[in-house]
Structures are given as structure tokens and as C-alpha cells.
PDB file of N, CA and C in Angstrom:
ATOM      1  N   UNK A   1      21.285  12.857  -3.942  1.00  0.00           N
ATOM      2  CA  UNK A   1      21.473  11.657  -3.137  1.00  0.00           C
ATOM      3  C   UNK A   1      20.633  11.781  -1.868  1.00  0.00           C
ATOM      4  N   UNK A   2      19.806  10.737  -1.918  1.00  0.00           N
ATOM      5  CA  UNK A   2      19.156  10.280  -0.343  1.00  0.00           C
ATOM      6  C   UNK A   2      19.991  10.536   0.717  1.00  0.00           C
ATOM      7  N   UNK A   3      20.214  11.361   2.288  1.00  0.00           N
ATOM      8  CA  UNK A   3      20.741  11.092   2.730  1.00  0.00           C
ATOM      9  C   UNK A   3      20.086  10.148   3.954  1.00  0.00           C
ATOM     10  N   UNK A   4      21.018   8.953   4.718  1.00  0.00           N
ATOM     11  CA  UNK A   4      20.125   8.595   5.533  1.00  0.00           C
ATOM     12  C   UNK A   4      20.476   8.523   7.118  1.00  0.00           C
ATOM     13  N   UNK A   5      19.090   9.552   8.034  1.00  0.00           N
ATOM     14  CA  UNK A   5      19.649  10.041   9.136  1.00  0.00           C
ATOM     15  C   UNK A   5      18.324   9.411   9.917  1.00  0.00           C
ATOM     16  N   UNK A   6      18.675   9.911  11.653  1.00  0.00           N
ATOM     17  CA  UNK A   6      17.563   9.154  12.329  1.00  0.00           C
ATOM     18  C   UNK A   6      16.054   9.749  11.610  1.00  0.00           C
ATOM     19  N   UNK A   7      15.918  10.740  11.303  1.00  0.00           N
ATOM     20  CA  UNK A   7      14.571  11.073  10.895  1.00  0.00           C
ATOM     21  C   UNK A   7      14.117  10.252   9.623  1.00  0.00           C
ATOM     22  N   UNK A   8      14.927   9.966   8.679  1.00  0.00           N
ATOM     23  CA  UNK A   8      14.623   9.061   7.529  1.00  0.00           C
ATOM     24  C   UNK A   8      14.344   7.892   8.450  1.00  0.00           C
ATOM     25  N   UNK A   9      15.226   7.557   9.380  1.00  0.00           N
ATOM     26  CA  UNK A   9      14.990   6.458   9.997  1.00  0.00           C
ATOM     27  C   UNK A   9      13.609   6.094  10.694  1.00  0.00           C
ATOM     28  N   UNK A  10      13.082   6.818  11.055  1.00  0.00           N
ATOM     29  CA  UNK A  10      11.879   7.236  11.675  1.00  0.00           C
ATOM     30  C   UNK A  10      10.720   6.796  10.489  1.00  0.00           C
ATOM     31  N   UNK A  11      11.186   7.608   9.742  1.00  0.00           N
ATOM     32  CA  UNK A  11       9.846   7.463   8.732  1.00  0.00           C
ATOM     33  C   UNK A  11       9.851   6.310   7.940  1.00  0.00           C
ATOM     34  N   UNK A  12      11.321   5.854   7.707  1.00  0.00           N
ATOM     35  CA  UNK A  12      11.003   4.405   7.264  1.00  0.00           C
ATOM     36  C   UNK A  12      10.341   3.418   7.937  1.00  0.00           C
ATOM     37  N   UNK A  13      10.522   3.311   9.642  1.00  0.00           N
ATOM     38  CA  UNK A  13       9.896   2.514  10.764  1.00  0.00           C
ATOM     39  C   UNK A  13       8.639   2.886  10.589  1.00  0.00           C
ATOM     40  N   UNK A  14       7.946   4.289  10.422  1.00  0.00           N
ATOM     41  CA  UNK A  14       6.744   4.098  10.660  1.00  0.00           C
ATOM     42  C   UNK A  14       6.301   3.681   9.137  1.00  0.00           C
ATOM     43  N   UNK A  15       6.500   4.197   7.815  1.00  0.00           N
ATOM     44  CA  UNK A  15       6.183   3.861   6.806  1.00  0.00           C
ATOM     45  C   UNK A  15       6.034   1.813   6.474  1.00  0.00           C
ATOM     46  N   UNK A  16       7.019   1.575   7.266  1.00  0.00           N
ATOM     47  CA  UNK A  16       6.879  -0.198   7.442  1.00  0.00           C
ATOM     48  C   UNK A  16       6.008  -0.559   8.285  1.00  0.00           C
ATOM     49  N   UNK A  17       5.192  -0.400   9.065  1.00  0.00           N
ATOM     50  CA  UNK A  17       4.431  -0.618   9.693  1.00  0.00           C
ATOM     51  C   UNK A  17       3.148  -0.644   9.396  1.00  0.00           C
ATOM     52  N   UNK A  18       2.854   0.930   8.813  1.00  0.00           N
ATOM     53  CA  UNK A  18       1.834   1.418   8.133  1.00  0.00           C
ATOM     54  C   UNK A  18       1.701   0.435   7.100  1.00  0.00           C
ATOM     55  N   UNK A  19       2.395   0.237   6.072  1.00  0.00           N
ATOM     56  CA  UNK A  19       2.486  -0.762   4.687  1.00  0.00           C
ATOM     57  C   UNK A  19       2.153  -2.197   5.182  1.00  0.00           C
ATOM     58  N   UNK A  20       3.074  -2.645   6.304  1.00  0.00           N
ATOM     59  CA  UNK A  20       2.910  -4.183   6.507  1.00  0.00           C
ATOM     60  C   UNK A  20       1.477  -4.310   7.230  1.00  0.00           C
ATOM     61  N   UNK A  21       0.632  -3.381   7.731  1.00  0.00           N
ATOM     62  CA  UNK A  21      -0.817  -3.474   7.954  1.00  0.00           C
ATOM     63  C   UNK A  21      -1.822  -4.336   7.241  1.00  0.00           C
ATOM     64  N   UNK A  22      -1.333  -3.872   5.589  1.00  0.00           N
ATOM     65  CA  UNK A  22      -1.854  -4.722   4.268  1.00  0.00           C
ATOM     66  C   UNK A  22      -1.822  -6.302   4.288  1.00  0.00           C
ATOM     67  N   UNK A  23      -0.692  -6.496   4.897  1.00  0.00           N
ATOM     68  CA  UNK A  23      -0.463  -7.684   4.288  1.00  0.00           C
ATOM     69  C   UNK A  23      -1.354  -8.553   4.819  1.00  0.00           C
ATOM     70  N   UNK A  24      -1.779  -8.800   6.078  1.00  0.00           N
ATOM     71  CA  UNK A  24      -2.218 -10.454   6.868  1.00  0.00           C
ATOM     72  C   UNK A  24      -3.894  -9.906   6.251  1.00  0.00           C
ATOM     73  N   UNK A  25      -4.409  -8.975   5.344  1.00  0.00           N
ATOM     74  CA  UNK A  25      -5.857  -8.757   4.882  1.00  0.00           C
ATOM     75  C   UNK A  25      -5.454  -9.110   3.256  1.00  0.00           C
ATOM     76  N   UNK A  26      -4.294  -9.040   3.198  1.00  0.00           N
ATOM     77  CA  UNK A  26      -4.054  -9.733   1.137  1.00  0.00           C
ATOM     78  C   UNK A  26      -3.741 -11.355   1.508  1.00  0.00           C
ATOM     79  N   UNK A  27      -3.280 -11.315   2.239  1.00  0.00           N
ATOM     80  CA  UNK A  27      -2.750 -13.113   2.801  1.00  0.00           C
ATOM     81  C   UNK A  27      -4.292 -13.578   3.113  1.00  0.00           C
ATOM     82  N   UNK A  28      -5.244 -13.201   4.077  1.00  0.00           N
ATOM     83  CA  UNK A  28      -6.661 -13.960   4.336  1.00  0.00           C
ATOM     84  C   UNK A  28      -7.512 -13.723   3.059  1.00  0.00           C
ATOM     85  N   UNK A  29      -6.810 -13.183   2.398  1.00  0.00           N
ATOM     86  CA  UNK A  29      -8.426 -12.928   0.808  1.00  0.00           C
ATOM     87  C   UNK A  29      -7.866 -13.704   0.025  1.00  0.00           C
ATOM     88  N   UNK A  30      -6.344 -14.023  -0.311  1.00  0.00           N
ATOM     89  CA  UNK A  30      -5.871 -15.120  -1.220  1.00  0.00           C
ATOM     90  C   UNK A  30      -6.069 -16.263  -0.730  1.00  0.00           C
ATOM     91  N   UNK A  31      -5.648 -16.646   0.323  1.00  0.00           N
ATOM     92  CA  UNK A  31      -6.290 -17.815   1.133  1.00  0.00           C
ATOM     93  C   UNK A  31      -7.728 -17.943   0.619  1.00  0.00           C
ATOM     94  N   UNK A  32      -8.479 -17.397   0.925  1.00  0.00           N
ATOM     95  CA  UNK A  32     -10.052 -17.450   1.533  1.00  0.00           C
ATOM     96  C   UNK A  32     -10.568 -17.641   0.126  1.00  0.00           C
ATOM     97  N   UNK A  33     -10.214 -16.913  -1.083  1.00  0.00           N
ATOM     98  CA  UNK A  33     -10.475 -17.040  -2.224  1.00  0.00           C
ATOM     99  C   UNK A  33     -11.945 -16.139  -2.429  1.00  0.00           C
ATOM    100  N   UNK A  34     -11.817 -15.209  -1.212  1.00  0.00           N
ATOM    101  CA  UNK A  34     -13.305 -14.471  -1.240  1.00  0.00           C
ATOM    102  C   UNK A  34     -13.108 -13.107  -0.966  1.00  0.00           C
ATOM    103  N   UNK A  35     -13.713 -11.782  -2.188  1.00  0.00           N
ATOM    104  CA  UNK A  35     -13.416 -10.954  -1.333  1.00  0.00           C
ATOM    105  C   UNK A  35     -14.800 -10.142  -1.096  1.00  0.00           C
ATOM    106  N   UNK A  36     -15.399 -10.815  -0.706  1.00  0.00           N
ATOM    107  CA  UNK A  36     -16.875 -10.477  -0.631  1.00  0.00           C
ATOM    108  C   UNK A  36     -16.785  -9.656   0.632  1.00  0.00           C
ATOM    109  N   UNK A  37     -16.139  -9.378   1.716  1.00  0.00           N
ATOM    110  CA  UNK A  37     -16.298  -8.366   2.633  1.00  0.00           C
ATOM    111  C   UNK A  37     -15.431  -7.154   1.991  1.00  0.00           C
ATOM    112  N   UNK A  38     -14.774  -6.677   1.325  1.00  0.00           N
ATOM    113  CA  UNK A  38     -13.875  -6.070   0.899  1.00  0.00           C
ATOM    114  C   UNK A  38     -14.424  -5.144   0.208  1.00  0.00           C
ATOM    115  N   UNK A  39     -14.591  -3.266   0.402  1.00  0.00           N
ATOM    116  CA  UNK A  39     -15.399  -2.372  -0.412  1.00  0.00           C
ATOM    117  C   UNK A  39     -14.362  -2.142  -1.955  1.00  0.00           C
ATOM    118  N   UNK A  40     -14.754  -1.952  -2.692  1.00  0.00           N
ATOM    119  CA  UNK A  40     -13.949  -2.146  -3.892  1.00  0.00           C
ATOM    120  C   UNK A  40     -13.922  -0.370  -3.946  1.00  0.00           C
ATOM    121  N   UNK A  41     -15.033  -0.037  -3.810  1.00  0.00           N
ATOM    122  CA  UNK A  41     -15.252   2.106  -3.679  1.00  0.00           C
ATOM    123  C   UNK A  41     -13.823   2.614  -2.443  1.00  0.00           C
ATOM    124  N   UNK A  42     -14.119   1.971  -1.601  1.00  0.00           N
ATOM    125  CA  UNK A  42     -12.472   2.464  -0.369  1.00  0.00           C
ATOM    126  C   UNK A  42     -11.234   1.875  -0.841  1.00  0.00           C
ATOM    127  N   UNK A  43     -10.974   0.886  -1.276  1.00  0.00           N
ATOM    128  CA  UNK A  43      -9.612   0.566  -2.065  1.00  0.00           C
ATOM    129  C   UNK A  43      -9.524   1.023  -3.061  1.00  0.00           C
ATOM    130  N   UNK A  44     -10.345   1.644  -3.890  1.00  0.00           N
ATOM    131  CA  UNK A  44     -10.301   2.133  -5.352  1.00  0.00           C
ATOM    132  C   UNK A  44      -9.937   3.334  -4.911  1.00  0.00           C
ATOM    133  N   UNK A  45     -10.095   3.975  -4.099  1.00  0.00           N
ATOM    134  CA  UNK A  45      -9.798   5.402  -3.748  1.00  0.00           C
ATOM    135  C   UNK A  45      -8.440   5.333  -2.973  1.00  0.00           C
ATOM    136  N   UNK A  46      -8.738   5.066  -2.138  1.00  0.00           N
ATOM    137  CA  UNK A  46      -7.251   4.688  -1.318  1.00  0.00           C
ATOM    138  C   UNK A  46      -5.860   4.258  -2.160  1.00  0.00           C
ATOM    139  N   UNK A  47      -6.077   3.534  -3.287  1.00  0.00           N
ATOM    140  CA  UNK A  47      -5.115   3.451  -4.351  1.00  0.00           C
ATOM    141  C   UNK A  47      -5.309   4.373  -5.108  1.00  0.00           C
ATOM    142  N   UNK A  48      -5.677   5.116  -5.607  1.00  0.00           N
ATOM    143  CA  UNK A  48      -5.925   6.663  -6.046  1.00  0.00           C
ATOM    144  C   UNK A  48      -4.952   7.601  -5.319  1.00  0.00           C
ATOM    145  N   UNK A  49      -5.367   7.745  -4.058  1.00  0.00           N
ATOM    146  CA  UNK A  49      -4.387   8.726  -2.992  1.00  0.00           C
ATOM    147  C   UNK A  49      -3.048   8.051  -2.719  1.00  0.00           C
ATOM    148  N   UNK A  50      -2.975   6.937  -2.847  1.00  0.00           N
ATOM    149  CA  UNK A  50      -1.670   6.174  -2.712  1.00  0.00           C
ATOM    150  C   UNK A  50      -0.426   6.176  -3.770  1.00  0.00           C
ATOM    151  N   UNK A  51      -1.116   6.430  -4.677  1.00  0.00           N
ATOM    152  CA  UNK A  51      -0.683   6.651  -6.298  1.00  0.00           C
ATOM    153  C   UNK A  51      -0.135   8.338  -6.332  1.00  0.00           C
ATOM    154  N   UNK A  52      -1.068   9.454  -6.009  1.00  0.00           N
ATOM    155  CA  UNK A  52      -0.747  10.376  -5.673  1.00  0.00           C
ATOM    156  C   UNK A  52       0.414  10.451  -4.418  1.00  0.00           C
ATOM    157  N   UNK A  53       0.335   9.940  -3.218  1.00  0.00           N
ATOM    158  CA  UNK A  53       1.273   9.742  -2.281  1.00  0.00           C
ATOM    159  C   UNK A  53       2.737   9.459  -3.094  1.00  0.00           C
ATOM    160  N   UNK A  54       3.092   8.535  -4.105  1.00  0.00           N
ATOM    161  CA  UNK A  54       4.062   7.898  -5.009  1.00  0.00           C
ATOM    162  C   UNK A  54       4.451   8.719  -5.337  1.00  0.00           C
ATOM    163  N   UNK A  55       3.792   9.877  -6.394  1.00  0.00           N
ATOM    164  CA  UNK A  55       4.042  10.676  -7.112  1.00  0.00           C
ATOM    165  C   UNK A  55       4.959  11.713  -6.294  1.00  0.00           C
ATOM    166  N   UNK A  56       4.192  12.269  -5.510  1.00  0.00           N
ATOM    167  CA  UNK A  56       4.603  13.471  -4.436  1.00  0.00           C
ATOM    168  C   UNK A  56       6.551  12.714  -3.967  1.00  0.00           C
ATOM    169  N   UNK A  57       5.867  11.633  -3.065  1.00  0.00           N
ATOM    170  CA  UNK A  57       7.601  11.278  -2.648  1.00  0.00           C
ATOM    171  C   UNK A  57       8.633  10.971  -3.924  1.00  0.00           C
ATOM    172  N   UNK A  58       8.008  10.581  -4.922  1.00  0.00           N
ATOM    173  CA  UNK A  58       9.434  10.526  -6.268  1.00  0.00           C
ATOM    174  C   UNK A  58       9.550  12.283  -6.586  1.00  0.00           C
ATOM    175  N   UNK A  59       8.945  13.469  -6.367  1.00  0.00           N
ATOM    176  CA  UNK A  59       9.195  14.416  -7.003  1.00  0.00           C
ATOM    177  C   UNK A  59       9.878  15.239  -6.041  1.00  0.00           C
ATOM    178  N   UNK A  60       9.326  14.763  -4.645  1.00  0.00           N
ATOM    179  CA  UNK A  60      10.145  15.329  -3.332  1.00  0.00           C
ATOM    180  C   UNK A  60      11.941  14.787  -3.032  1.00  0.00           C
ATOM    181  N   UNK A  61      12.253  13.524  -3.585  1.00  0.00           N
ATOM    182  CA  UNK A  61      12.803  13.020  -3.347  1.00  0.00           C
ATOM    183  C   UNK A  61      12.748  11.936  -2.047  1.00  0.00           C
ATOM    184  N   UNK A  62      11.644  12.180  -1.315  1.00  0.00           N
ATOM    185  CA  UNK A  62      11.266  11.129   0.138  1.00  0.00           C
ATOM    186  C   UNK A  62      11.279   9.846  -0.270  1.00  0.00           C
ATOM    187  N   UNK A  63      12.464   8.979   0.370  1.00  0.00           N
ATOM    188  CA  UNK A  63      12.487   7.448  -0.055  1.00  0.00           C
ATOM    189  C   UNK A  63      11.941   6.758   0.997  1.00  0.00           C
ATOM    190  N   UNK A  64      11.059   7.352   2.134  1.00  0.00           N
ATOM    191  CA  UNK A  64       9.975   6.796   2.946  1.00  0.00           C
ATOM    192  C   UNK A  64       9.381   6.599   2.143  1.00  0.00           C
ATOM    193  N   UNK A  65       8.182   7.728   1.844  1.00  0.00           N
ATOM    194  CA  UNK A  65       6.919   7.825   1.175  1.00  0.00           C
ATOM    195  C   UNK A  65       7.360   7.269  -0.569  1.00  0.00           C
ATOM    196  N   UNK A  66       8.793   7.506  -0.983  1.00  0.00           N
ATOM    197  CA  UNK A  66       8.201   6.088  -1.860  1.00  0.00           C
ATOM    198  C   UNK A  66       8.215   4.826  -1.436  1.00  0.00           C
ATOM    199  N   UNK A  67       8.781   4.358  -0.753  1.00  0.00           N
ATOM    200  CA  UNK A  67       9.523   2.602  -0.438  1.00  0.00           C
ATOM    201  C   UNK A  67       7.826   2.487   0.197  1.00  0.00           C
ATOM    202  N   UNK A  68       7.303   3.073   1.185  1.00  0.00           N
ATOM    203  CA  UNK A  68       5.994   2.898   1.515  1.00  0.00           C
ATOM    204  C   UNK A  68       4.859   3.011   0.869  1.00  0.00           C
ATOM    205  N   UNK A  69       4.922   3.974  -0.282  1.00  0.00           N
ATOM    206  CA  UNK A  69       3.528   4.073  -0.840  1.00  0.00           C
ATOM    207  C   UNK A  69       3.753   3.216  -2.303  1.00  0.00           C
ATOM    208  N   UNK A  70       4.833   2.794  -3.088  1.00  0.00           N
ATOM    209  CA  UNK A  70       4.954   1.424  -3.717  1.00  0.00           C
ATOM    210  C   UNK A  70       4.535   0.482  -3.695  1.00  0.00           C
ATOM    211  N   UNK A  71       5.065  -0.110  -2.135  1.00  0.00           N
ATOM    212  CA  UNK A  71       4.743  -1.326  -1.444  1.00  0.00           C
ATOM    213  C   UNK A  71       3.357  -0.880  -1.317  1.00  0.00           C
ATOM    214  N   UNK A  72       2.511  -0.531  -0.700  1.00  0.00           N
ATOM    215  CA  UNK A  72       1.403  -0.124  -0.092  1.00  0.00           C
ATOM    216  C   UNK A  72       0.248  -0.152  -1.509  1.00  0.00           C
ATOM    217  N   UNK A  73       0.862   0.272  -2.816  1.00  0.00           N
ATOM    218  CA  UNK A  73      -0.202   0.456  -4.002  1.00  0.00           C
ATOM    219  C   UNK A  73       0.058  -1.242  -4.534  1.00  0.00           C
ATOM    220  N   UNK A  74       0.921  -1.684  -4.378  1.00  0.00           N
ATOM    221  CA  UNK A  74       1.129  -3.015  -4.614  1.00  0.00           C
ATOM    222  C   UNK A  74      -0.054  -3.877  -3.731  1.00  0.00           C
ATOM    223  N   UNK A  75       0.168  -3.619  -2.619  1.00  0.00           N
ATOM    224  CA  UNK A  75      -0.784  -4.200  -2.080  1.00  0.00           C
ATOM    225  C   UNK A  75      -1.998  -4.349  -1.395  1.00  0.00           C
ATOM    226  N   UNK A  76      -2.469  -3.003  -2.085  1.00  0.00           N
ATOM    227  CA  UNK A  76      -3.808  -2.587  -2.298  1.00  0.00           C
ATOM    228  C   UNK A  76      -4.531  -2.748  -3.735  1.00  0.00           C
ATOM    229  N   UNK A  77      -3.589  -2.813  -4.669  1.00  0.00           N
ATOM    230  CA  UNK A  77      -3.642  -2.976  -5.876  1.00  0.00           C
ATOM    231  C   UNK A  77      -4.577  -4.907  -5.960  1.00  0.00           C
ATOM    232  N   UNK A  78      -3.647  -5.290  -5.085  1.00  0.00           N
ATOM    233  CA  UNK A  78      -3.924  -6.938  -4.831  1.00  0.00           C
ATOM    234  C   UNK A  78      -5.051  -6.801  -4.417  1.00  0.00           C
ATOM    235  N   UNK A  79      -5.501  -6.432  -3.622  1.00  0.00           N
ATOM    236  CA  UNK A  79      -6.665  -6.693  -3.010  1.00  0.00           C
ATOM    237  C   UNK A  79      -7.608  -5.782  -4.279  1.00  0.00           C
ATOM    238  N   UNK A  80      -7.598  -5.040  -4.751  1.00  0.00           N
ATOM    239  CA  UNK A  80      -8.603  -4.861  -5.993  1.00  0.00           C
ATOM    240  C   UNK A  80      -8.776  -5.905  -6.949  1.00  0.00           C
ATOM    241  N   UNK A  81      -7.819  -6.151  -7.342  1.00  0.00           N
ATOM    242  CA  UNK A  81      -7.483  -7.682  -8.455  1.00  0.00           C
ATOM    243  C   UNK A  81      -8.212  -8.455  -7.914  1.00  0.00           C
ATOM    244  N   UNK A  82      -8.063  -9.109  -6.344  1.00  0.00           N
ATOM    245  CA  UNK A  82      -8.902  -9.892  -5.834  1.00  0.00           C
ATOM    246  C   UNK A  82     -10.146  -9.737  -5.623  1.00  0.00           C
ATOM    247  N   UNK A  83     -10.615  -8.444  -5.756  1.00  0.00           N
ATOM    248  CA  UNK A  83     -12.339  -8.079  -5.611  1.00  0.00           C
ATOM    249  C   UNK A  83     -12.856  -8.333  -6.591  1.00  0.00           C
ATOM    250  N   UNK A  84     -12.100  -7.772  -8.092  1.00  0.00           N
ATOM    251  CA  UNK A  84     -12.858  -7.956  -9.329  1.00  0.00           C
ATOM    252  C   UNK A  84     -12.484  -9.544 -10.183  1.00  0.00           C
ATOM    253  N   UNK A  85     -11.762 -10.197  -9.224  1.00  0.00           N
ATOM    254  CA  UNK A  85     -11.458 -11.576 -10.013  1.00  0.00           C
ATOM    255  C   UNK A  85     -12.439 -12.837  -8.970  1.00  0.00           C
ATOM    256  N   UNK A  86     -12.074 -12.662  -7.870  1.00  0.00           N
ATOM    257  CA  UNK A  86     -12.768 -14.056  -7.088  1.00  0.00           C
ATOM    258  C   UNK A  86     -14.696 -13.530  -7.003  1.00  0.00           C
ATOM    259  N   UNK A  87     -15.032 -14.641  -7.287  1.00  0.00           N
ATOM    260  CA  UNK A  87     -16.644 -15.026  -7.524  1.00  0.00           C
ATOM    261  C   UNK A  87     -16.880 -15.425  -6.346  1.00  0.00           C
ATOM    262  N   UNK A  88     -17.511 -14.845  -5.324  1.00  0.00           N
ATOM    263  CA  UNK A  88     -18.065 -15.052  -4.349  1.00  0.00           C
ATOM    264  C   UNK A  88     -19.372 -15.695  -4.033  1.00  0.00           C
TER     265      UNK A  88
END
């Protein structure tokens, strides 16, 4: 069992922060319908290590580093989808 204390607390605050970074750059590329500024080589990797990040917190038991690196491959994941789908 997870227990949850100020230090979980901690890392969930910063893990939400870190994650919600993503969002207002997946919100302007769905909007925009363009992801022509967007390196597809740094998100392809970055979801690589993010994926690894997943792995590590489900085997550690850390429900920061999963609840954050989930969310976070989700929505980095988006923004790949959006590189290799919108025609710029």
C-alpha cells in the first residue's frame, strides 16, 4: 500500500506541475493544426525516457513518478501523433 505523507505530497505538487507544462504546447498544436515547429527526434526520445520513468515508478512502487510520467507519456505521446499526422 501507497502510503500518503508530506513527501509524497511534495512530489505529487512538483510531478503536477512538471506534467501540466505539456499541456498549453498540446492545446496550441491541436488548435493550430500545425506541428511544424515541433522536433519529432526530442519528443521521440523524451517519450522513450518517459516510458522508462513509468516503468521504474510501477516497479518502485512511486505513485508520483507514475501519476506523472503516465500523464506526461500521454501527452507527449499527443504531440508525436500530431507531428506525424498534421500536414504542414
Amino acid at each position: 500500500m501507497i502510503e500518503i505523507n508530506y513527501v509524497t505530497l511534495i512530489g505529487l505538487a512538483a510531478a503536477s506541475l512538471t506534467t501540466i507544462a505539456f499541456l498549453p504546447q498540446v492545446i496550441k498544436t491541436w488548435k493550430s493544426q500545425s506541428a511544424k515547429d515541433l522536433s519529432f527526434g526530442t519528443f521521440s526520445i523524451f517519450s522513450s525516457g518517459v516510458i522508462l520513468w513509468l516503468v521504474y515508478g510501477i516497479l518502485i512502487g512511486d505513485l508520483p513518478i507514475i501519476l506523472a510520467n503516465a500523464i506526461t507519456l500521454l501527452l507527449a505521446g499527443t504531440l508525436v501523433y500530431f507531428k506525424l499526422t498534421f500536414k504542414d
